[in-house]
Protein backbone atom coordinates (compact mmCIF):
# COMPACT_ATOMS: atom_id res chain seq x y z
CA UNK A 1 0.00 0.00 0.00
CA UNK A 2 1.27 3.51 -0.93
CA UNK A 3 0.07 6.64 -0.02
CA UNK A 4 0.94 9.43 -2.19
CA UNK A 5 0.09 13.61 -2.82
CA UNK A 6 -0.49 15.73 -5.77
CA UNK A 7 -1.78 19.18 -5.95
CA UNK A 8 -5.97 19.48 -6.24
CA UNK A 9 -7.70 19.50 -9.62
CA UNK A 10 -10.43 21.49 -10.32
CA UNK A 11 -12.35 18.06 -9.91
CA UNK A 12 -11.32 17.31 -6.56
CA UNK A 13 -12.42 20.53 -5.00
CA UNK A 14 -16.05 19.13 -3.91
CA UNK A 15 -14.89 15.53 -2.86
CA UNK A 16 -12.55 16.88 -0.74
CA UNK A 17 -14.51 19.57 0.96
CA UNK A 18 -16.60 16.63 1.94
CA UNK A 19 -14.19 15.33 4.23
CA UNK A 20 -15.07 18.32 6.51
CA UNK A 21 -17.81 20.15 5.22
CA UNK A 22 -18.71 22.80 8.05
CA UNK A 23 -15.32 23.81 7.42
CA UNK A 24 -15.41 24.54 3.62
CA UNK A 25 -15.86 28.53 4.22
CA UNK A 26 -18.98 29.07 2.66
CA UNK A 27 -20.23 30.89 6.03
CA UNK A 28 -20.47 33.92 4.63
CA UNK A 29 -20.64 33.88 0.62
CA UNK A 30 -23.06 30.69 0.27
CA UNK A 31 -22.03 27.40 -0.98
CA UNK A 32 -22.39 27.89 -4.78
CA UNK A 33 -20.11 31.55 -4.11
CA UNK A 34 -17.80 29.36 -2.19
CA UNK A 35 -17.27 26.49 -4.28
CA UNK A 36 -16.72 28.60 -7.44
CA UNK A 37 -13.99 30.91 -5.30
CA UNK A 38 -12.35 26.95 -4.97
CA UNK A 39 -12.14 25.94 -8.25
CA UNK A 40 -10.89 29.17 -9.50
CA UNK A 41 -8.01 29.25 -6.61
CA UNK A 42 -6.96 26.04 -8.50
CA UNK A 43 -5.16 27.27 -10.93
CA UNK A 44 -3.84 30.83 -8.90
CA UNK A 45 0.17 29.97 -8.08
CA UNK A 46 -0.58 31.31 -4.84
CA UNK A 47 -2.65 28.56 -4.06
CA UNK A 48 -0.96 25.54 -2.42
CA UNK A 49 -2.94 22.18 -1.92
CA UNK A 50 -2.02 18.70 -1.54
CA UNK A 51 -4.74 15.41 -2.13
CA UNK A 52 -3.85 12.55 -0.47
CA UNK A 53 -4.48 9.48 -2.15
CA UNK A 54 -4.00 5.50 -1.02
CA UNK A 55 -3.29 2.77 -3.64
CA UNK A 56 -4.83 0.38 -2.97
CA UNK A 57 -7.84 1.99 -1.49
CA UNK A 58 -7.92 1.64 2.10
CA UNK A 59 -11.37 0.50 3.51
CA UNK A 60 -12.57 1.21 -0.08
CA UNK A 61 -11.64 4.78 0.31
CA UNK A 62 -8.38 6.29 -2.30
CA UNK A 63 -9.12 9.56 -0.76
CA UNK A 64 -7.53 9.89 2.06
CA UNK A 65 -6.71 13.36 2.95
CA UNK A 66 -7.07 17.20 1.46
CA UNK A 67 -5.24 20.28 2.67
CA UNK A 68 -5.11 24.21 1.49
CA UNK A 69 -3.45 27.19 2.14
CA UNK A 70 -2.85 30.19 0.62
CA UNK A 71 -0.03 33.17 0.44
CA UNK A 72 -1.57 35.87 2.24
CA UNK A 73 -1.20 39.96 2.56
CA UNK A 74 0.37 40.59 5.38
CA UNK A 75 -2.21 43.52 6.46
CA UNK A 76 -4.41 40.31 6.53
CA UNK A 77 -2.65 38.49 8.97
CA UNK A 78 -1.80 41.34 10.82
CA UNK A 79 -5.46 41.47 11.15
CA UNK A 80 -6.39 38.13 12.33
CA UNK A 81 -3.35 38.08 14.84
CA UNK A 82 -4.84 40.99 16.23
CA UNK A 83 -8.72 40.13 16.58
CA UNK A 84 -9.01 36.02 15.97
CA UNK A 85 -11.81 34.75 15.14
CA UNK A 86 -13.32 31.34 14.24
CA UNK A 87 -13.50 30.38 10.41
CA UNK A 88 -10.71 32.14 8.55
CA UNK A 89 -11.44 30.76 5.44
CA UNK A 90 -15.38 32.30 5.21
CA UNK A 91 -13.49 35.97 5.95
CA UNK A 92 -10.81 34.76 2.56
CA UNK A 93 -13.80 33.75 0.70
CA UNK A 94 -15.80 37.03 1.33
CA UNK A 95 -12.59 39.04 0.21
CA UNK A 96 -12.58 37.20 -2.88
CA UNK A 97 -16.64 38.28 -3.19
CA UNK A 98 -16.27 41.47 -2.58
CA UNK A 99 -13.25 42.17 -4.71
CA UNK A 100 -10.63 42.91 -2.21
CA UNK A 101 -8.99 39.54 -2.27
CA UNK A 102 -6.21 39.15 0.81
CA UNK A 103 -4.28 37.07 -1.66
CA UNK A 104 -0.80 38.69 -1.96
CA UNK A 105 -0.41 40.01 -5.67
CA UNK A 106 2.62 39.42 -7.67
CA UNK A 107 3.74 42.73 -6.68
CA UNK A 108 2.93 42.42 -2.28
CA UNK A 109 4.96 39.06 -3.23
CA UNK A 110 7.58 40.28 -4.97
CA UNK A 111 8.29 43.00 -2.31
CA UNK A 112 8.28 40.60 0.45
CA UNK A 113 10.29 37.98 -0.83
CA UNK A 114 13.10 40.92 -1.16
CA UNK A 115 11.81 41.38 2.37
CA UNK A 116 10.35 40.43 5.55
CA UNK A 117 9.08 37.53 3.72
CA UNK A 118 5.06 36.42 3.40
CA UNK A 119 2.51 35.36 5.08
CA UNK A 120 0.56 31.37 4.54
CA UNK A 121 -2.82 30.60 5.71
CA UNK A 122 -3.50 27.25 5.77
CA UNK A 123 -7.71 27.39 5.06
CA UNK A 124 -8.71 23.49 4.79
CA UNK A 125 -7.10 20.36 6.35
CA UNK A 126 -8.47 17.31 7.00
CA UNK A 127 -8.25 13.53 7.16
CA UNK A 128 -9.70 10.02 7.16
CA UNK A 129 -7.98 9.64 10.35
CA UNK A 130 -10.24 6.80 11.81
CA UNK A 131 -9.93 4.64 8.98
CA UNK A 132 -5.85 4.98 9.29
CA UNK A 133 -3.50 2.85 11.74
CA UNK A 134 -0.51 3.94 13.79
CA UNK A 135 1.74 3.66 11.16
CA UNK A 136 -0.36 5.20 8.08
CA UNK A 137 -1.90 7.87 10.54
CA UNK A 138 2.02 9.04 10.99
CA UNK A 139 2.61 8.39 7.06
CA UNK A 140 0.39 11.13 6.13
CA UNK A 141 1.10 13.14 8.97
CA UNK A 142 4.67 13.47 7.48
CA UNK A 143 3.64 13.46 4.10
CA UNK A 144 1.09 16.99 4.43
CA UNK A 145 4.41 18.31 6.15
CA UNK A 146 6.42 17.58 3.32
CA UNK A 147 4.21 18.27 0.18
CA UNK A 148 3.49 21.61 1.79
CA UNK A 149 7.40 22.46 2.43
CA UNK A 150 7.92 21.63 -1.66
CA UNK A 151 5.19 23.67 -2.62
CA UNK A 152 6.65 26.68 -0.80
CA UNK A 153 10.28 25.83 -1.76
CA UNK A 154 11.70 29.43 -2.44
CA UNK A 155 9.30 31.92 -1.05
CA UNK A 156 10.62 33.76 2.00
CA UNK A 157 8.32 33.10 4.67
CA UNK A 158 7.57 35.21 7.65
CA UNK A 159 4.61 33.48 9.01
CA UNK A 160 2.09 30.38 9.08
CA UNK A 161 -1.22 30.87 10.49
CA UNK A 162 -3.10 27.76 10.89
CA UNK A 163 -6.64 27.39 11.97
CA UNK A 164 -7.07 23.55 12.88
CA UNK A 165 -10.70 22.26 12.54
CA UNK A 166 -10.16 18.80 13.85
CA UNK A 167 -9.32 17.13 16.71
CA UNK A 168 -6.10 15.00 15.29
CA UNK A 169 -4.99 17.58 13.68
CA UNK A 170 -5.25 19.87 16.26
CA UNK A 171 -3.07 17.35 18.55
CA UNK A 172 -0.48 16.95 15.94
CA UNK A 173 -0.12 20.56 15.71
CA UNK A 174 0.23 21.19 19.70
CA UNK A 175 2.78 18.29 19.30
CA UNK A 176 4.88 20.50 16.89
CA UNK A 177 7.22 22.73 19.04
CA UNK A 178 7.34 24.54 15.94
CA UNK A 179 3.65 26.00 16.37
CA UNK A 180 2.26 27.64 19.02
CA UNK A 181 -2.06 28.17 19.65
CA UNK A 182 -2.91 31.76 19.82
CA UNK A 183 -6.51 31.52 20.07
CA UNK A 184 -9.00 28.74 20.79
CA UNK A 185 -12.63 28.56 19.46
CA UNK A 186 -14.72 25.79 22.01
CA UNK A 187 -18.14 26.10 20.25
CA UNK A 188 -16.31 26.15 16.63
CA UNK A 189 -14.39 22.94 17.15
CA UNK A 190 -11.34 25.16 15.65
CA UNK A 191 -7.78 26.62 17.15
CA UNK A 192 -5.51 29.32 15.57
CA UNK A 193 -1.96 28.56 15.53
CA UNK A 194 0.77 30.17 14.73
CA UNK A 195 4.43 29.47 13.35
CA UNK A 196 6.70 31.63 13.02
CA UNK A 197 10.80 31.62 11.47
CA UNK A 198 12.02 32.00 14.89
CA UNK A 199 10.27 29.63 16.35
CA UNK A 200 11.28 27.03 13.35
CA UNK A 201 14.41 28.34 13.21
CA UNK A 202 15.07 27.20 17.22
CA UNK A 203 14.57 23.53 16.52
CA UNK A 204 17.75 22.00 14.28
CA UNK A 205 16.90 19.19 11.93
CA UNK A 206 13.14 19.96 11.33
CA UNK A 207 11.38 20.15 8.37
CA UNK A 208 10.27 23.80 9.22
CA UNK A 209 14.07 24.90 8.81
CA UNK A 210 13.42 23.80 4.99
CA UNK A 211 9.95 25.97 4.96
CA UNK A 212 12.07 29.03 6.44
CA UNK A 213 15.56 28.69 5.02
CA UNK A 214 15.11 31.32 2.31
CA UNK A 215 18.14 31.52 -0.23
CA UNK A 216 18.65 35.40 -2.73
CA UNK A 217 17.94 34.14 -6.05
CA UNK A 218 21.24 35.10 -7.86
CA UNK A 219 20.07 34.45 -12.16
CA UNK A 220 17.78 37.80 -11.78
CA UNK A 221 15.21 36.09 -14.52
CA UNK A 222 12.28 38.10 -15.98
CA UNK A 223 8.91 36.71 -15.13
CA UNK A 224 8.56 35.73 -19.12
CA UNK A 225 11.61 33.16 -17.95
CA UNK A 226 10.44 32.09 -15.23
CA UNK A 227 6.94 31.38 -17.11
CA UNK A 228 9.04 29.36 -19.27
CA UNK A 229 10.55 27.20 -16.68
CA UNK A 230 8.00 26.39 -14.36
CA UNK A 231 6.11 25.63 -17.08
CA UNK A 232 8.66 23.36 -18.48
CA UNK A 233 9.49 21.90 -15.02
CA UNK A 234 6.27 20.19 -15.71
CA UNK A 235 7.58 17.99 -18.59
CA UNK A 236 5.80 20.64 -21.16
CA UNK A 237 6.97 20.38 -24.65
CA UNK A 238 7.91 23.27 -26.65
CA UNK A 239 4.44 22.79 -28.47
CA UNK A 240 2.90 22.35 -25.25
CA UNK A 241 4.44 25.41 -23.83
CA UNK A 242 2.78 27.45 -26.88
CA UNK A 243 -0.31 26.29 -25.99
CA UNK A 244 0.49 27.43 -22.13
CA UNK A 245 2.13 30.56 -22.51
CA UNK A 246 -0.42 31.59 -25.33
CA UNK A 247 2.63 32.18 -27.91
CA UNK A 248 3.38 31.11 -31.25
CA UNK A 249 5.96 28.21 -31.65
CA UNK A 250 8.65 30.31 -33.17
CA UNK A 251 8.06 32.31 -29.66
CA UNK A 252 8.59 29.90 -27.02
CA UNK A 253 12.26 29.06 -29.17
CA UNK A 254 13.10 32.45 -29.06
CA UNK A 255 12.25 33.04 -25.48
CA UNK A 256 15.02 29.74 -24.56
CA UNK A 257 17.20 31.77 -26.09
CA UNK A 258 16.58 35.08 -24.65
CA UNK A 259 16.72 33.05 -21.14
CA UNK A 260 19.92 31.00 -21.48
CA UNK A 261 21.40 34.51 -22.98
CA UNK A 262 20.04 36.08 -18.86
CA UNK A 263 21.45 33.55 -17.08
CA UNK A 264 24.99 33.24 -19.23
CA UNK A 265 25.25 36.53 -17.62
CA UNK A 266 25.66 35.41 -14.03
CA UNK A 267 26.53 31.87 -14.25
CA UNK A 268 28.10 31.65 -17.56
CA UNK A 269 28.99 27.92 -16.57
CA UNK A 270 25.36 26.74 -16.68
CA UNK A 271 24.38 27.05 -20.21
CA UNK A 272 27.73 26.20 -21.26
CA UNK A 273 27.86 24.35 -24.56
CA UNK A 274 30.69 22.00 -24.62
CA UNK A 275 27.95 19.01 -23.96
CA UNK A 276 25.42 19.76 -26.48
CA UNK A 277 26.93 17.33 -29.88
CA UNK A 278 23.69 17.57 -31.27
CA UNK A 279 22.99 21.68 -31.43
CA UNK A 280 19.92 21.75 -30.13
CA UNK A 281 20.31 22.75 -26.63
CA UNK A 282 18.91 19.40 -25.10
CA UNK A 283 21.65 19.56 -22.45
CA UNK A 284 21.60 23.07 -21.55
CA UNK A 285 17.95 22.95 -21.24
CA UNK A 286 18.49 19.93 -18.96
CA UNK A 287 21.30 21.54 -16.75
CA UNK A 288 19.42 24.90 -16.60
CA UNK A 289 15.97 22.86 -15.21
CA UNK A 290 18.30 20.70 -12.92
CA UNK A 291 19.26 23.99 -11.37
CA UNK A 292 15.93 25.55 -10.93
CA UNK A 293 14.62 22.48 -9.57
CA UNK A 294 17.12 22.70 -6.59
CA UNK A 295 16.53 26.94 -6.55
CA UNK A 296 13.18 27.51 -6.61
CA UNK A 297 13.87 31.08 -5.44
CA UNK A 298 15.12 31.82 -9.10
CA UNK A 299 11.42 31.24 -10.67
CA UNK A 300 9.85 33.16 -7.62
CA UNK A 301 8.43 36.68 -7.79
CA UNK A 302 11.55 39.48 -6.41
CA UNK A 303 11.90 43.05 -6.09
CA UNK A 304 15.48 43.26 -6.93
CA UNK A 305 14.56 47.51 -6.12
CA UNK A 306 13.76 46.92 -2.66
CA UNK A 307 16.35 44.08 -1.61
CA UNK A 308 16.51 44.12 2.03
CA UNK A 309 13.75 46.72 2.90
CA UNK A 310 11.57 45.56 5.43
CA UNK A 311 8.42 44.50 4.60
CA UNK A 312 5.61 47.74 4.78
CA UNK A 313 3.58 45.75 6.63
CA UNK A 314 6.43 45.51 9.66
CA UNK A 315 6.15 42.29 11.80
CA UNK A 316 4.20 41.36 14.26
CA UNK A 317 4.16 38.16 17.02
């Protein structure tokens, strides 16, 4: 048996609400408002989810787990770190409704990855726990940990706010030295916790010191590059990536060039060309997504204008 994660599909959205559904965050928009708002944070790259699935099924069920989060304003969780309150995700889902979304823009992001760093709101998490053993139970404990530290590989991140709206999970979290509760909600069922670098920072060897340990991206790519690459981090083919980017062919060609040409620039060494026998830049396209893989700070948004400004928003807790 193997228990695995992938990000959420727009498909997956209602099955895995249903794991918890008075904790979906329709409170305040109404389910059809709320469910929409889901689907369409699918596809936002500031959206990070992970599905857990079991092969085989176990107890006939392959879903086994669903969590979300999302990368925050900071004047948002400046807000809810001064006045918490039970069911953060119906206040994210009203933002959205109302057209003042608290999702950071590329802009807020770019600034505060040159900065203080960002904050992540985790908004759903939940889990088949009493279908699980011992052994699985702590399987897919470790594995939400780690599909949510790969997701955020190379954003600088100030803070995690986490509002737990289940008992297990709300145990595994007060297990975690890492987090601490800030408020609790009896009648809700639900706790706020918070984790900040600092406090991940004191404890050597945990997985949190991955979340937090920011590196400067050093290639200074454009955001049409770093388009390019995630996309192709995917497995995308150049005829694929057409279709992605919305460009012609011809385009996505001339955009590898125009990317190897930024990054000969700084690390001359990585699109070197004494591999490629067969001219078409198979293994400079290969070395070039090796290194990005490892640096995912390089295809993050950064305000090279403001490096090392504190963050506007200051810091709090």
């Amino acid at each position: 048996m193997a228990i695995t994660w992938r990000p959420a599909t727009w498909n997956d959205i209602e099955p895995c609400l249903c794991l918890q559904p008075s904790h979906r965050g329709d409170a305040l928009v109404g389910l059809d408002a709320c469910l929409r708002w889901w689907q369409r944070l699918v596809d936002h790259p500031y959206f990070i989810s992970a599905v857990l699935e079991a092969n085989p099924p176990i107890q006939g069920y392959r879903l086994i787990g669903f969590g979300a989060a999302i990368i925050a304003t900071c004047k948002f969780g400046n807000a809810e770190l001064l006045d918490p309150r039970p069911d953060i995700a119906s206040r994210i889902f009203a933002s959205f409704d109302s057209e003042s979304s608290v999702l950071a823009t590329r802009d807020e992001l770019a600034s505060a990855n040159a900065g203080d760093g960002v904050d992540v709101v985790l908004i759903f998490n939940a889990r088949r726990d009493h279908i699980l053993n011992p052994a699985e139970r702590h399987e897919v404990e470790m594995l939400s940990v780690t599909s949510f530290a790969e997701q955020l590989a190379g954003f600088r991140i100030r803070r995690i706010l986490s509002q737990t709206t289940s008992k297990p999970i709300t145990d595994f979290q007060r297990r975690s030295a890492e987090f601490r509760p800030i408020a609790e909600f009896p009648d809700a069922g639900e706790v706020l916790h918070l984790m900040t670098k600092e406090s991940a920072m004191a404890l050597p060897g945990s997985i949190a010191n991955v979340i937090f340990g920011f590196r400067e991206p050093v290639l200074r790519l454009r955001e049409s590059d770093q388009q390019l690459l995630l996309a192709a981090l995917k497995g995308a083919t150049d005829t694929e990536l057409a279709l992605r980017l919305n460009i012609t062919l011809s385009a996505v060609k001339a955009r590898w060039r125009s990317t190897f040409a930024r990054i000969e620039e700084v690390m001359p060494a990585l699109v070197s060309d004494s591999e490629d026998r067969d001219g078409r830049g198979v293994q400079k396209r290969h070395r070039v997504l090796a290194y990005v893989r490892a640096h995912m700070e390089e295809l993050r948004p950064y305000d090279w204008r403001t490096q090392g400004d504190a963050n506007a928003a200051g810091s709090m807790f």
